[in-house]
C-alpha atoms as a PDB file:
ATOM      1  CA  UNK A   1      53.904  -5.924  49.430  1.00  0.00           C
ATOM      2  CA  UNK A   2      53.288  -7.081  46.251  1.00  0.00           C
ATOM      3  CA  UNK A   3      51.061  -3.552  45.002  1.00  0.00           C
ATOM      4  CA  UNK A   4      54.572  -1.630  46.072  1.00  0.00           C
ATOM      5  CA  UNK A   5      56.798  -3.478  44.238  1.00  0.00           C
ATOM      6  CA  UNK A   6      53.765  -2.935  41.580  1.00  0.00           C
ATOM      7  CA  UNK A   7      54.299   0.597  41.845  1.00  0.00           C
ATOM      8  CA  UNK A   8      58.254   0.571  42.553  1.00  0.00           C
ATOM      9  CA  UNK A   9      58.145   4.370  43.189  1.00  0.00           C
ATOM     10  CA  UNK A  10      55.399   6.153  44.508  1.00  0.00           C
ATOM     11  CA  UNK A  11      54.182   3.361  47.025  1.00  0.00           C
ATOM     12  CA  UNK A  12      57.810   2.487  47.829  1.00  0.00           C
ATOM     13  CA  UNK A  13      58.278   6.018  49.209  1.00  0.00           C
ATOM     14  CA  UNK A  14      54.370   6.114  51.088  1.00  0.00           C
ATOM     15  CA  UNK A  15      55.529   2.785  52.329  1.00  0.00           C
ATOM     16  CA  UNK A  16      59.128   3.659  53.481  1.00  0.00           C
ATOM     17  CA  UNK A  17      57.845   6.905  55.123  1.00  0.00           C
ATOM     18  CA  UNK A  18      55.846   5.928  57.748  1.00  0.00           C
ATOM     19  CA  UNK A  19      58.276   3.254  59.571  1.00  0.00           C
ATOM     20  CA  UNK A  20      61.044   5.594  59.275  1.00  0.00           C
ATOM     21  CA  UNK A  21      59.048   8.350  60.619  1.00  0.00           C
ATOM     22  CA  UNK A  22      57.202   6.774  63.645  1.00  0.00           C
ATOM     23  CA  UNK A  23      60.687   6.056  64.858  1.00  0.00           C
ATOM     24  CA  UNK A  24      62.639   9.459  64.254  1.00  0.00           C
ATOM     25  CA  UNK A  25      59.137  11.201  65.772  1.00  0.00           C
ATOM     26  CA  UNK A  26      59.909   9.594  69.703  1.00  0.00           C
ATOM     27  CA  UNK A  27      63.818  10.188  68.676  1.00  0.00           C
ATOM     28  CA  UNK A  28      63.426  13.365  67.541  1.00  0.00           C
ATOM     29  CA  UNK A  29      61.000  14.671  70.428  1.00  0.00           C
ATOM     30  CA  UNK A  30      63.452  13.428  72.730  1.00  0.00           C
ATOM     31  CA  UNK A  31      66.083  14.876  71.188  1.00  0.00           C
ATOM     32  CA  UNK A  32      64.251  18.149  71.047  1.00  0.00           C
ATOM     33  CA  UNK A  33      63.264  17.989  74.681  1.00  0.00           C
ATOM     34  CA  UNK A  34      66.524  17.325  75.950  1.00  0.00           C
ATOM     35  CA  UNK A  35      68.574  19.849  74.001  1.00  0.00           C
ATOM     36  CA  UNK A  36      66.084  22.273  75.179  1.00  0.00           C
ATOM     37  CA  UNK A  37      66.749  21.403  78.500  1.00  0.00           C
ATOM     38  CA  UNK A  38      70.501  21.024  78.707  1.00  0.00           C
ATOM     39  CA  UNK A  39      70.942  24.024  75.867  1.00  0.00           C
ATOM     40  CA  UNK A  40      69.641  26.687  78.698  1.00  0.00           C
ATOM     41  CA  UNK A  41      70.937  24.816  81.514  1.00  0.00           C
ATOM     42  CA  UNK A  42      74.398  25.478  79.699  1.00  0.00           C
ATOM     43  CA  UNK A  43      73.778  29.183  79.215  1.00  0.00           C
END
């Protein structure tokens, strides 16, 4: 923690990426799943 708050921009953003991202990717696949499968359903 203490290198990123060495860096204060580039490591911030590496650092704030990941966590962020490993929880939108489930959400997102989900998402993506399900509105595939409901969006045809519909039509």
């Amino acid at each position: 923690m203490d290198r990123a708050e060495a860096h204060g921009t580039k490591q911030e953003k590496d650092g704030q990426y990941p966590i962020p991202f490993v929880f939108i990717s489930p959400i997102h696949i989900v998402a993506s799943v399900t509105a595939a499968l409901i969006f045809p359903k519909r039509k």
